[in-house]
N, C-alpha and C. Protein backbone atom coordinates (compact mmCIF):
# COMPACT_ATOMS: atom_id res chain seq x y z
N UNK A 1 180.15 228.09 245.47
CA UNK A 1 179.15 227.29 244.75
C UNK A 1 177.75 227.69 245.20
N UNK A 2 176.78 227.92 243.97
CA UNK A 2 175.52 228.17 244.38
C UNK A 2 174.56 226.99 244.92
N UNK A 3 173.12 227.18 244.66
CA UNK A 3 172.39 226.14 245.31
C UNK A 3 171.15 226.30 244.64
N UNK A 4 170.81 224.92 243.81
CA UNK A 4 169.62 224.49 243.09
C UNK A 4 168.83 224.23 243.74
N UNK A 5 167.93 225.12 243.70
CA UNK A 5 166.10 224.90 244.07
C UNK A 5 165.25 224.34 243.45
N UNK A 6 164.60 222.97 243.58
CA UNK A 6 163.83 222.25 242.67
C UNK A 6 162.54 222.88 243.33
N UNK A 7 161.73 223.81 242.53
CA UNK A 7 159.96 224.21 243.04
C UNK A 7 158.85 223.34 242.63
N UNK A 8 158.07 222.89 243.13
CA UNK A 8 157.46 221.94 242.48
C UNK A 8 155.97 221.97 243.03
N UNK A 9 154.65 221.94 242.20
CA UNK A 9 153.67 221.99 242.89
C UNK A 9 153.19 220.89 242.63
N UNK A 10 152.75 219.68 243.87
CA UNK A 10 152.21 218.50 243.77
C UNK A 10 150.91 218.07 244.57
N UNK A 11 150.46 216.86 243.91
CA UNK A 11 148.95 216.44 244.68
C UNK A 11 149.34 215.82 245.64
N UNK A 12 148.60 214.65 246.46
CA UNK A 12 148.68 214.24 247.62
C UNK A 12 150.13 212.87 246.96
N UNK A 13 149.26 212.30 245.93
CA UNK A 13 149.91 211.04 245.53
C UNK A 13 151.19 212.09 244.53
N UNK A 14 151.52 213.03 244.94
CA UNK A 14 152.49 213.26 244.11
C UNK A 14 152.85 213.74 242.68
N UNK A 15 152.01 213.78 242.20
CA UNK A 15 151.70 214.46 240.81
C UNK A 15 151.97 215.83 240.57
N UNK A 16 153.13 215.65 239.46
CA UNK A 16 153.15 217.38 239.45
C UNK A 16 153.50 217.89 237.66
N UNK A 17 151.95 216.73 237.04
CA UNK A 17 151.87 217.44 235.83
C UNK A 17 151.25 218.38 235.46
N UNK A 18 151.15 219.58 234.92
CA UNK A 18 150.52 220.50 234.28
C UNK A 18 149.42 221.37 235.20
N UNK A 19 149.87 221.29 236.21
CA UNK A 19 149.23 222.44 237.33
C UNK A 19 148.89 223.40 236.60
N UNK A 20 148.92 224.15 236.15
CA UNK A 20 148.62 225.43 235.47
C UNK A 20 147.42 225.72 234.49
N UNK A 21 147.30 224.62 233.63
CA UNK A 21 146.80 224.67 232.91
C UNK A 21 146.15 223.31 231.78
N UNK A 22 145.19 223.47 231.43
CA UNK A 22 144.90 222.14 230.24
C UNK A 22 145.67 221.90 229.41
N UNK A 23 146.44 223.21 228.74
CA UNK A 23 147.23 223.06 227.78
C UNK A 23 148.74 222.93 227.83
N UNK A 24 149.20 222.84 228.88
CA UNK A 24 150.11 222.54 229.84
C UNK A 24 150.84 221.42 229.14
N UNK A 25 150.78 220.69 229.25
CA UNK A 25 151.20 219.05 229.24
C UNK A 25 149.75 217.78 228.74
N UNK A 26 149.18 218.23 227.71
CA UNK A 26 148.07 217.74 228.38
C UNK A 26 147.70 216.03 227.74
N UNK A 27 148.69 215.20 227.03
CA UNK A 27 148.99 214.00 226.63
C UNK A 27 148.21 212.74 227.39
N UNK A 28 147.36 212.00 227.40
CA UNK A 28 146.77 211.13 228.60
C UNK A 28 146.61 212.11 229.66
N UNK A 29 146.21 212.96 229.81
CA UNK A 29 146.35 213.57 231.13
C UNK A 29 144.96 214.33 231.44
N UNK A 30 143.86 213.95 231.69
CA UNK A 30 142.62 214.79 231.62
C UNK A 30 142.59 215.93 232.72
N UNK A 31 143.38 216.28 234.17
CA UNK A 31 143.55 216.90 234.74
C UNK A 31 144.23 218.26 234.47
N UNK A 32 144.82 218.87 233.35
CA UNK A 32 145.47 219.84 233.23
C UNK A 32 144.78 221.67 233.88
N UNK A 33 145.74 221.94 235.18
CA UNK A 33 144.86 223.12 235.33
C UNK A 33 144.45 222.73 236.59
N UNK A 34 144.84 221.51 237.55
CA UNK A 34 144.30 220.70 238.75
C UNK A 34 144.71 222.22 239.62
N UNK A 35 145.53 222.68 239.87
CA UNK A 35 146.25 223.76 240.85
C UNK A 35 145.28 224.95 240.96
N UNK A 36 144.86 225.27 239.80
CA UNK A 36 144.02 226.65 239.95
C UNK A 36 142.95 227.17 240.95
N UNK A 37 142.06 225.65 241.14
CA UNK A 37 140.73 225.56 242.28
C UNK A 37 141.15 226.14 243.85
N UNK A 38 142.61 225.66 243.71
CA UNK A 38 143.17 225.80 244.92
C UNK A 38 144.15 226.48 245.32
N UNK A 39 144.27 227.91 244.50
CA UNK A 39 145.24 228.39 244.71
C UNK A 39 144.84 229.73 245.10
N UNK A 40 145.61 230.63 246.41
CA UNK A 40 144.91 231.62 247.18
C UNK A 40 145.99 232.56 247.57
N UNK A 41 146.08 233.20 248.19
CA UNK A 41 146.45 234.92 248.38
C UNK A 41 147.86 234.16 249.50
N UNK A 42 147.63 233.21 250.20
CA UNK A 42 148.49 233.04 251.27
C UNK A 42 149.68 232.11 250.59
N UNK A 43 149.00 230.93 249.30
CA UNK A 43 150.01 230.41 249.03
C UNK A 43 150.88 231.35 247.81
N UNK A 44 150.44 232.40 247.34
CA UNK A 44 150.66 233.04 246.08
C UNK A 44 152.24 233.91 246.57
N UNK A 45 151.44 234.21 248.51
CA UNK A 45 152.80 235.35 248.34
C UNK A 45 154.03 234.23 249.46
N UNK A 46 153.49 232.47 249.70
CA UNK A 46 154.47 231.93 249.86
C UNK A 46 155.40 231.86 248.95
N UNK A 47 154.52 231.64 247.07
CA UNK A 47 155.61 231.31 246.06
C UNK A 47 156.40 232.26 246.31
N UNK A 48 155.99 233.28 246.22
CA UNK A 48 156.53 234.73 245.65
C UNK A 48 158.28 234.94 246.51
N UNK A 49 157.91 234.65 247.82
CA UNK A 49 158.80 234.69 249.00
C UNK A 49 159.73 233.75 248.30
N UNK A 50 159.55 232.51 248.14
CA UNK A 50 160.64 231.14 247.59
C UNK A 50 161.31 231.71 246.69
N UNK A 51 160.89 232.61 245.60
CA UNK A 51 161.83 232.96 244.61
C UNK A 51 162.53 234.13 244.47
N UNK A 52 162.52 234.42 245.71
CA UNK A 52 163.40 235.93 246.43
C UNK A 52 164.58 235.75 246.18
N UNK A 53 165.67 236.77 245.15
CA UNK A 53 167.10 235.77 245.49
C UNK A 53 167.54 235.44 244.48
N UNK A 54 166.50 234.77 243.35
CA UNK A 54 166.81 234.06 242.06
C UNK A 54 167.81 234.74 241.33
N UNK A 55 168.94 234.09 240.82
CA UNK A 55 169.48 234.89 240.01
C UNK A 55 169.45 234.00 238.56
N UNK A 56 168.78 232.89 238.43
CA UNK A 56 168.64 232.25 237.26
C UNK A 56 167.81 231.40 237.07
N UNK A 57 167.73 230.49 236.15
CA UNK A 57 166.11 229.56 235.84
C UNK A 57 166.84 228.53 235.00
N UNK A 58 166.82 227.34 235.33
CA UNK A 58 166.81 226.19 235.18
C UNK A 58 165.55 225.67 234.44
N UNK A 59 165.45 225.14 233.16
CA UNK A 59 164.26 224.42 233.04
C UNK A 59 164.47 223.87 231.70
N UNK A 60 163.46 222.74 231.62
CA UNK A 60 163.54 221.75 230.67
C UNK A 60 163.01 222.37 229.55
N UNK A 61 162.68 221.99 228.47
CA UNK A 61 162.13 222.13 227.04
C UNK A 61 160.97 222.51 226.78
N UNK A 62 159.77 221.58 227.70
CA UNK A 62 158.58 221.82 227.40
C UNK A 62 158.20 223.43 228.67
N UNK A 63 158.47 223.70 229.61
CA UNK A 63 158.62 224.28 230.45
C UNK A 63 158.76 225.62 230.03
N UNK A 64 160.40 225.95 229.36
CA UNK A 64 160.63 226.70 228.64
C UNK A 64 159.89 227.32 227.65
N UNK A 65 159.59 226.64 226.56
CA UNK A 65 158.36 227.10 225.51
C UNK A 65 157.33 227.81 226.02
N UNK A 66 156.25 227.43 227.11
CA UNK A 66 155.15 227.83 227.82
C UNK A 66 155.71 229.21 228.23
N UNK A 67 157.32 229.31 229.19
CA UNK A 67 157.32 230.30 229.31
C UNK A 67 158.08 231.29 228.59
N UNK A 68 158.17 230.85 227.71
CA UNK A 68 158.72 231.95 226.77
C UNK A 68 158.19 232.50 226.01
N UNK A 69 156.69 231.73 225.83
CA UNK A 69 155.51 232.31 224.92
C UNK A 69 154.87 233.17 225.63
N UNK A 70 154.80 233.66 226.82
CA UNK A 70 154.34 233.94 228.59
C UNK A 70 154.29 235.16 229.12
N UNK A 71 155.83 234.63 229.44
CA UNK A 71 156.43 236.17 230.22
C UNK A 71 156.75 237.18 229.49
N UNK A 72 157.89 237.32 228.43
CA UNK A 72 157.75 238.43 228.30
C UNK A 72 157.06 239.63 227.48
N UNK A 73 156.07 238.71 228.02
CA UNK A 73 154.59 240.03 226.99
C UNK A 73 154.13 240.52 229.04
N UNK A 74 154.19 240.03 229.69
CA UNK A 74 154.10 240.47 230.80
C UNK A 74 154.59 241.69 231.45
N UNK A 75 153.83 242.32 232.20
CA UNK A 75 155.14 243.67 233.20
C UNK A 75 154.02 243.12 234.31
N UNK A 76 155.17 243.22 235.73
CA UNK A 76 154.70 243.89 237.11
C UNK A 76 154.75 242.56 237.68
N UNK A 77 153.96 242.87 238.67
CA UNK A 77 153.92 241.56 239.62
C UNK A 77 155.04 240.83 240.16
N UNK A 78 155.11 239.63 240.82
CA UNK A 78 156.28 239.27 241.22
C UNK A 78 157.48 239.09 240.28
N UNK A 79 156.85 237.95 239.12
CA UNK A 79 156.99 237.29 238.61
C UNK A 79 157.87 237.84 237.28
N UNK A 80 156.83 238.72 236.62
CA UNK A 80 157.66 239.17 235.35
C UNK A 80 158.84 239.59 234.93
N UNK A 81 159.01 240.78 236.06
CA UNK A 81 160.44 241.14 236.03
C UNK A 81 162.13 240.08 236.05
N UNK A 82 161.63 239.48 237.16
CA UNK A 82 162.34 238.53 237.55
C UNK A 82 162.96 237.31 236.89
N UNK A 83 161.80 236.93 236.03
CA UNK A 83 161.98 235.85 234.63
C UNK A 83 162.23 236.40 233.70
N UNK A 84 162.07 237.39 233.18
CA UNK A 84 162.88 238.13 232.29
C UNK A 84 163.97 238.65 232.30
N UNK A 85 164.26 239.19 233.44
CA UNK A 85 165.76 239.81 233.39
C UNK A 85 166.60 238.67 233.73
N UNK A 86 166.71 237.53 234.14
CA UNK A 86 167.55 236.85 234.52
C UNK A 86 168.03 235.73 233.71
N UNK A 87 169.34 235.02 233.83
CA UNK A 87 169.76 234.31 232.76
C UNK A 87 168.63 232.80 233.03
N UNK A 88 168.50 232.80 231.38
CA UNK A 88 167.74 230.92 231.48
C UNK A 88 168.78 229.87 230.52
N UNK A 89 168.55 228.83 231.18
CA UNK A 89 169.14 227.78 231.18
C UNK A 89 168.50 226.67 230.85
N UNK A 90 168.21 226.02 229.36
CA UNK A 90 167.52 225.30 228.87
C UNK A 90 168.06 223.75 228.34
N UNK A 91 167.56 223.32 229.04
CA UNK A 91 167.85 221.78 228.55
C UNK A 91 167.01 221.11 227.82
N UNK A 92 168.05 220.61 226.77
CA UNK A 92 166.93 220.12 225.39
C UNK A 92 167.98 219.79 224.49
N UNK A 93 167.32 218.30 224.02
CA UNK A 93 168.39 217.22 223.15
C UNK A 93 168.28 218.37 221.65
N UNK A 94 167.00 218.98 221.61
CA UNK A 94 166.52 219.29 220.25
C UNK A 94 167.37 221.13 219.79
N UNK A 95 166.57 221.74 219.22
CA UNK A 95 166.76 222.80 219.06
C UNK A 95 166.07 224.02 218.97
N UNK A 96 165.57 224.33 220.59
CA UNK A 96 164.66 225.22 220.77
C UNK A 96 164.44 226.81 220.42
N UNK A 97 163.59 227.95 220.49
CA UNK A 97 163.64 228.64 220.07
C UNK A 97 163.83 229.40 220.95
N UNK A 98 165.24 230.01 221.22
CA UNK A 98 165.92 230.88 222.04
C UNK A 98 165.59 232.54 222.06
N UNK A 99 164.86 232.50 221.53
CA UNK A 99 164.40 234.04 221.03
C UNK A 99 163.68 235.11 222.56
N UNK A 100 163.73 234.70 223.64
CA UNK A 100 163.37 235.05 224.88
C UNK A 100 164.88 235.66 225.39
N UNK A 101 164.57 236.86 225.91
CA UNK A 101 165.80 237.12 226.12
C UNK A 101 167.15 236.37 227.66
N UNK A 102 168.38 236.49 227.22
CA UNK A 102 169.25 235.68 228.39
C UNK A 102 169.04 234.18 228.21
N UNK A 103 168.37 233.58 227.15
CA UNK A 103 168.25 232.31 227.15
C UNK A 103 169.53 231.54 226.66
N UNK A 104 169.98 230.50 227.11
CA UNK A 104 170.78 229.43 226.89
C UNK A 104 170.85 227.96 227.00
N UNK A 105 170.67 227.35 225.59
CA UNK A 105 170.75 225.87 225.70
C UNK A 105 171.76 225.29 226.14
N UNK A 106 172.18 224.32 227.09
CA UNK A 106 173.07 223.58 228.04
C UNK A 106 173.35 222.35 226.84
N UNK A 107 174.77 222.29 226.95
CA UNK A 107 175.32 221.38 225.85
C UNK A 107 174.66 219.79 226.50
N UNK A 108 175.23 219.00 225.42
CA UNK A 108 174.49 217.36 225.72
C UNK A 108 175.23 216.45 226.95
N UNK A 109 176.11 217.13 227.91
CA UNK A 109 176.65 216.55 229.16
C UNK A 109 175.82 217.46 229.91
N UNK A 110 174.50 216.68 230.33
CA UNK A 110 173.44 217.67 231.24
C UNK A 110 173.94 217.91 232.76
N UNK A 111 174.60 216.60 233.27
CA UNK A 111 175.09 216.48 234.23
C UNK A 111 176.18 217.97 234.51
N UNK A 112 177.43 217.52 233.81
CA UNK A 112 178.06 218.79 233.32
C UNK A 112 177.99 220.42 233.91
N UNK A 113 176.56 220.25 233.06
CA UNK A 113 176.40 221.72 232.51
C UNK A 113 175.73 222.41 233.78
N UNK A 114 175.03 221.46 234.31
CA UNK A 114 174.20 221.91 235.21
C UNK A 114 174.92 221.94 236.52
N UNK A 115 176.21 221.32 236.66
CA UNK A 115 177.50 221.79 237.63
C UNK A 115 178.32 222.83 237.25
N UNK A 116 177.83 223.75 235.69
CA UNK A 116 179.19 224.79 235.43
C UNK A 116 177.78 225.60 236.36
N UNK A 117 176.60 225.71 235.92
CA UNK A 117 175.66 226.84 236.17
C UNK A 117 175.81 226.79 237.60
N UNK A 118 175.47 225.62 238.34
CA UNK A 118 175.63 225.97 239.65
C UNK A 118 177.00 226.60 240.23
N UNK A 119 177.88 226.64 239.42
CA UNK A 119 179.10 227.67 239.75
C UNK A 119 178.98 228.80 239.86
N UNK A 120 178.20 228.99 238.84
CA UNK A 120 177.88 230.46 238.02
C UNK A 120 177.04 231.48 238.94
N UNK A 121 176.26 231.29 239.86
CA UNK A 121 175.43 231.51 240.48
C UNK A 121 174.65 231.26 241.63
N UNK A 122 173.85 231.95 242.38
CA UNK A 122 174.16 232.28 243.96
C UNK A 122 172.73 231.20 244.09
N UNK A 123 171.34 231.66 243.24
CA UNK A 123 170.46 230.54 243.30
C UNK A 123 169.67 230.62 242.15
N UNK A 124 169.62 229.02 241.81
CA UNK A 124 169.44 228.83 240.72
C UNK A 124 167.76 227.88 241.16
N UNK A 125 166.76 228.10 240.24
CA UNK A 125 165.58 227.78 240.30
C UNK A 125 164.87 227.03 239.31
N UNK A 126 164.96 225.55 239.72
CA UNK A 126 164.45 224.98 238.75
C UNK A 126 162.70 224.78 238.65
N UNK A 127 161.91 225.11 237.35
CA UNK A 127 160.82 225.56 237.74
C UNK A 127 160.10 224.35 236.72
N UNK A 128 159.27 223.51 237.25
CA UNK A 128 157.93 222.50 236.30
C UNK A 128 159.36 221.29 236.27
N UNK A 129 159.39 221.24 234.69
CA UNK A 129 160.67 220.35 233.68
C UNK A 129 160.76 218.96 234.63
N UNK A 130 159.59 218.23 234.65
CA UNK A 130 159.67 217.19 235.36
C UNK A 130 160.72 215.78 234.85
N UNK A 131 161.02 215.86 233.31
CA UNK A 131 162.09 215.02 233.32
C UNK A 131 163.30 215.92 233.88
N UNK A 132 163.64 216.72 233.66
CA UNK A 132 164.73 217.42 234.06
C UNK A 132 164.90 217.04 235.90
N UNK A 133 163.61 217.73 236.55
CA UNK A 133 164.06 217.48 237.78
C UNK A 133 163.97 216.06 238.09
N UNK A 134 163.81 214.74 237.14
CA UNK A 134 164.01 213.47 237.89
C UNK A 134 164.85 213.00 237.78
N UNK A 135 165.88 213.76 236.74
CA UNK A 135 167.19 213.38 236.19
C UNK A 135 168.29 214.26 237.31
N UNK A 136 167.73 215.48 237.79
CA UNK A 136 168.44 216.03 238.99
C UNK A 136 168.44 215.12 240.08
N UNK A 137 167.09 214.94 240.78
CA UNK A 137 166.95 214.13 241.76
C UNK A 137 167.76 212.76 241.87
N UNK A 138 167.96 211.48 240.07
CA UNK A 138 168.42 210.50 240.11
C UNK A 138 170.28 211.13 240.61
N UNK A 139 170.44 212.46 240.10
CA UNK A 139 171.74 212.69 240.06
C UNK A 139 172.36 213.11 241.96
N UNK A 140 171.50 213.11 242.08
CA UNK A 140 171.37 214.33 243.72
C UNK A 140 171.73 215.73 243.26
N UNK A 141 171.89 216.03 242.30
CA UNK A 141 172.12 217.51 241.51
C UNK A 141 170.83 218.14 241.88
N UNK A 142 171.10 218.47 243.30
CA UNK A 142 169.84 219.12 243.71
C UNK A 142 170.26 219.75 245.45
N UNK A 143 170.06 221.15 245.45
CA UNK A 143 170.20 221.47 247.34
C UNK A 143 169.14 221.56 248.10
N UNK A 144 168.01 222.26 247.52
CA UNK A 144 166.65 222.08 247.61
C UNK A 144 165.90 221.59 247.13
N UNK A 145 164.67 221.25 247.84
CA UNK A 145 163.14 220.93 247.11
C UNK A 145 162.03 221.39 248.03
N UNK A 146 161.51 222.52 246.94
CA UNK A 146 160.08 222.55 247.76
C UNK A 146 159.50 222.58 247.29
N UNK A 147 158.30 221.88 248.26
CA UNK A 147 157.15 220.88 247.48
C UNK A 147 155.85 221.73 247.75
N UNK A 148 155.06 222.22 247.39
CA UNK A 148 153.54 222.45 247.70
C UNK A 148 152.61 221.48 247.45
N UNK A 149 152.10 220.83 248.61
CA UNK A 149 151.33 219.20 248.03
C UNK A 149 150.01 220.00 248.28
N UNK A 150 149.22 219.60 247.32
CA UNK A 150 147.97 220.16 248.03
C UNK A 150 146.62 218.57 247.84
N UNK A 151 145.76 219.46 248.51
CA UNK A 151 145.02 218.05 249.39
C UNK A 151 144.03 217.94 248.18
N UNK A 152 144.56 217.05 247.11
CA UNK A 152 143.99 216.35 245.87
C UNK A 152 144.73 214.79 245.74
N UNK A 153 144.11 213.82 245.22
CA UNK A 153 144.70 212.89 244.79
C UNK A 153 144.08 212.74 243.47
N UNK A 154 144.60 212.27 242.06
CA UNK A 154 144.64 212.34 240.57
C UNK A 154 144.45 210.33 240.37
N UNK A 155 145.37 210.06 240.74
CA UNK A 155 145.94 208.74 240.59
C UNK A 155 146.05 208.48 239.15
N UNK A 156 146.65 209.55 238.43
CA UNK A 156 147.09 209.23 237.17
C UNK A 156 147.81 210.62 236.75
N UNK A 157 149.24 210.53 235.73
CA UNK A 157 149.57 212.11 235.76
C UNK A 157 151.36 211.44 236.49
N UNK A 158 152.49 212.08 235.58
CA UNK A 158 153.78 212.27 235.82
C UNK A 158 153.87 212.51 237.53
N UNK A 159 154.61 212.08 238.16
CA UNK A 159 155.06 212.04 239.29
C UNK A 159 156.26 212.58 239.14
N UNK A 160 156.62 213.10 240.56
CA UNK A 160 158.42 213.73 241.14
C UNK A 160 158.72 212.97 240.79
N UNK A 161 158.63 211.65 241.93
CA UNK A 161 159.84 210.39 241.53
C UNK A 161 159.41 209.72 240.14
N UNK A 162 159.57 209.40 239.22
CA UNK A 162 159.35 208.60 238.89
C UNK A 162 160.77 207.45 238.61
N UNK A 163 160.55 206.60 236.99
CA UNK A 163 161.44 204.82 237.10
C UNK A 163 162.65 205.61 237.48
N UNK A 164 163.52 205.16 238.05
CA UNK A 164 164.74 205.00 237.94
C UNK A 164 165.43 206.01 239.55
N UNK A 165 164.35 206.65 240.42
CA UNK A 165 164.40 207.21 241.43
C UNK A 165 165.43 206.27 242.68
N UNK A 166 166.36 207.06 242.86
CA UNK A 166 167.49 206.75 243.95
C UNK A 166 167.36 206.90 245.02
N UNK A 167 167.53 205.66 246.22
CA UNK A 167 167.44 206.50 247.95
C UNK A 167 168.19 207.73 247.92
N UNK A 168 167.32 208.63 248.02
CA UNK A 168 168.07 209.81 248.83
C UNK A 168 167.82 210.21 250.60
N UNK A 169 168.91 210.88 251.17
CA UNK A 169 168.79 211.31 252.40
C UNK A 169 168.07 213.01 252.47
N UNK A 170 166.63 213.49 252.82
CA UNK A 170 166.97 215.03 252.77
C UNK A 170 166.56 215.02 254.55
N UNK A 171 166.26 216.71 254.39
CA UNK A 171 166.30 216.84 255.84
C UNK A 171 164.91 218.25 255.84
N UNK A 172 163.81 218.50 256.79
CA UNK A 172 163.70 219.44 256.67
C UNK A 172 164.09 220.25 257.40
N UNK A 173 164.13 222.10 256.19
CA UNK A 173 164.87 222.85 256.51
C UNK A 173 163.89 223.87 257.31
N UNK A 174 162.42 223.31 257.45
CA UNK A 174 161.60 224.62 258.60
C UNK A 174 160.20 224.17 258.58
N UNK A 175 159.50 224.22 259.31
CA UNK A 175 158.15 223.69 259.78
C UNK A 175 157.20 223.86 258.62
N UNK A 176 156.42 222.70 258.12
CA UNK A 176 155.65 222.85 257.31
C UNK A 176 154.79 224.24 257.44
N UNK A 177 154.39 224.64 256.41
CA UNK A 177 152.98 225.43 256.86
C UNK A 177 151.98 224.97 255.65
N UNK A 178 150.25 225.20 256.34
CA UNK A 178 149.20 225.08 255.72
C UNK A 178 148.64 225.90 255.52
N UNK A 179 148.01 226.01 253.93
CA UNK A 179 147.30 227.55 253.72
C UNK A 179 145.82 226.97 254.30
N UNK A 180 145.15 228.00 253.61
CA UNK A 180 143.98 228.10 254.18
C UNK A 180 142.82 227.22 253.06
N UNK A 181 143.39 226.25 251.91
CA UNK A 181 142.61 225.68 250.82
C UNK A 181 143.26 224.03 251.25
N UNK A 182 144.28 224.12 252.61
CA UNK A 182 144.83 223.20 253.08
C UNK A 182 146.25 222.12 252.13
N UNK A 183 146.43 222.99 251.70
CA UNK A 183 147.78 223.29 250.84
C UNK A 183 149.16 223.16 251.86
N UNK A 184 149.89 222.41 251.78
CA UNK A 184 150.67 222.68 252.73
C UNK A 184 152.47 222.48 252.08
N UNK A 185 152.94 223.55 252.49
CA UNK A 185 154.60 224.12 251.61
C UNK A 185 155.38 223.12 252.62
N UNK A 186 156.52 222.71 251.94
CA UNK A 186 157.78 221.97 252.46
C UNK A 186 158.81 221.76 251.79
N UNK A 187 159.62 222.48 252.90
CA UNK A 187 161.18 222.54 251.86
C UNK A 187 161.97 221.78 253.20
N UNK A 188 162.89 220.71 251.90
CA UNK A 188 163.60 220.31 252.15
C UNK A 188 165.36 220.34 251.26
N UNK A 189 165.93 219.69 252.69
CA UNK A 189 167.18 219.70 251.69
C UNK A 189 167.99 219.16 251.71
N UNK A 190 168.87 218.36 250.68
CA UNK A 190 169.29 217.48 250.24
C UNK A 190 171.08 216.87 251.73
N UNK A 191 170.84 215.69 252.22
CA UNK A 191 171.67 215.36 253.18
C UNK A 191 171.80 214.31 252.51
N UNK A 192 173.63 213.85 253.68
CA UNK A 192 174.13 212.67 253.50
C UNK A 192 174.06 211.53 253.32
N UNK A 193 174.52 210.82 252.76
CA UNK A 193 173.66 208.91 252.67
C UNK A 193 172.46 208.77 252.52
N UNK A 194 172.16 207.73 252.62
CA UNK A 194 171.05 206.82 251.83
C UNK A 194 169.73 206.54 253.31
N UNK A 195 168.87 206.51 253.53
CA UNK A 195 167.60 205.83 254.02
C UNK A 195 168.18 204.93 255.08
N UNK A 196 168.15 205.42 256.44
CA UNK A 196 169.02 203.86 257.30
C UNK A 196 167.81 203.14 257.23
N UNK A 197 167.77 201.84 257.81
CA UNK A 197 167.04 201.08 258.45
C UNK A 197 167.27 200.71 259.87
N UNK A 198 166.29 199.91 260.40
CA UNK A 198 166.37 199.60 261.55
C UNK A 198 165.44 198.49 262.56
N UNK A 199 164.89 197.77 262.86
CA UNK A 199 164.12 196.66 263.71
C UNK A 199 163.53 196.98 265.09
N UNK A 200 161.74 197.22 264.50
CA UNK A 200 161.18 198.12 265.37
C UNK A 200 160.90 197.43 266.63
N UNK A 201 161.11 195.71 266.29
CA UNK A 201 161.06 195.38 267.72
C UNK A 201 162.25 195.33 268.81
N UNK A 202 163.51 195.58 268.44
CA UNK A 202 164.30 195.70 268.75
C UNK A 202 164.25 196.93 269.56
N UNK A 203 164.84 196.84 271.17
CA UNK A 203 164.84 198.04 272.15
C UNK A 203 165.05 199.38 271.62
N UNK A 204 166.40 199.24 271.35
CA UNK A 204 166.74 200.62 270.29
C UNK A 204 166.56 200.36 269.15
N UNK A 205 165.42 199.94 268.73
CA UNK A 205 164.58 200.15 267.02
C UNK A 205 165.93 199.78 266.16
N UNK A 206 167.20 198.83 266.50
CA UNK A 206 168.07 198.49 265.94
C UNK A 206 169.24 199.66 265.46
N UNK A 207 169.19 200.74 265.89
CA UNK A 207 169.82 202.28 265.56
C UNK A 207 170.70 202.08 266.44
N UNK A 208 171.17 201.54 266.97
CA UNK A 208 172.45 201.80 267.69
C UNK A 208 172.27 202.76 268.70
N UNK A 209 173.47 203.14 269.51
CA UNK A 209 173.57 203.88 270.42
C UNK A 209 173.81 205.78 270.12
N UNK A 210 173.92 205.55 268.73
CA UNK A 210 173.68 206.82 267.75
C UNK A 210 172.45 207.26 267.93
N UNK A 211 171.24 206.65 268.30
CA UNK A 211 170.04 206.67 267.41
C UNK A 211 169.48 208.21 268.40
């Protein structure tokens, strides 16, 4: 079994609509394009490193479109080759325009489908598709997440978690790092059970002899 990478670039409060661009997502959303001010040579060849490996692309509807109108008019760089040659995997109630090559719409058991792909393949990369990844996250249909938060707050704009977000347990898998626009990468990954609690006035903070 392979292992789903949720990539995600977010603000302080969490926001991770339409980084890229105005035209992005840009519905109530006057920020479209927030990522660009702050994006530099150190975090460019962190992305680049994260998607070493990929052998496929996960992504939602609106996600898809952007990049299918995108890439493959592209050559070179990290990026192009990589999203083009590799299989995509599109989720969408509707009926999108598959005309990008290796593309495939995932039947209407999302849950499902997105357990045959993770069969299928060694790592799978889910990229933007913020309903998609909150419907992963509600599912735990997820091995990774890495987050790039960078030092903005929006206070308005789609969030990771958003309604219907489940305790999850993750863990991190290696020391944050900070670029130099104070951007800072974190991957984590998805562990057992739920959020303990515990009673901080209590000697052992109520954790037992585990703790």
């Amino acid at each position: 079994m392979g292992l789903i990478h949720i990539e995600l670039f977010t603000t302080l409060d969490l926001v991770a609509q339409a980084p890229g661009g105005p035209d992005e997502d840009p519905e109530g959303f006057p920020f479209g394009g927030w990522q660009a001010p702050l994006l530099n040579e150190a975090t460019g060849a962190q992305i680049a490193a994260a998607y070493e490996g990929t052998d496929a692309l996960l992504l939602g509807r609106r996600t898809y479109d952007i990049f299918a109108a995108y890439w493959p008019k592209q050559e070179g760089g990290p990026f192009a080759g990589l999203f083009n040659s590799v299989p995509k995997y599109v989720a969408s109630r509707g009926e999108p325009d598959l005309s990008w090559a290796g593309s495939t719409q995932l039947g209407p058991d999302l849950v499902g489908a997105v357990r045959e792909v993770r069969e299928r393949h060694e790592h799978v990369k889910v990229v933007g598709s913020l309903d998609l990844v909150q419907t992963l996250l509600r599912e735990k249909l997820f091995d990774r997440l890495d987050l790039w938060v960078h030092p903005i707050v929006l206070g308005v704009g789609k969030k990771v978690f958003g309604t219907g977000a489940v305790p999850t347990s993750v863990t991190l898998l290696e020391p944050p790092v900070a670029g130099p626009t104070g951007t800072v990468f974190l991957r984590y990954g998805i562990a057992d059970g739920i959020p303990r609690t515990g009673d901080m006035s209590a000697p052992d903070r109520g954790l037992g002899d585990d703790a």
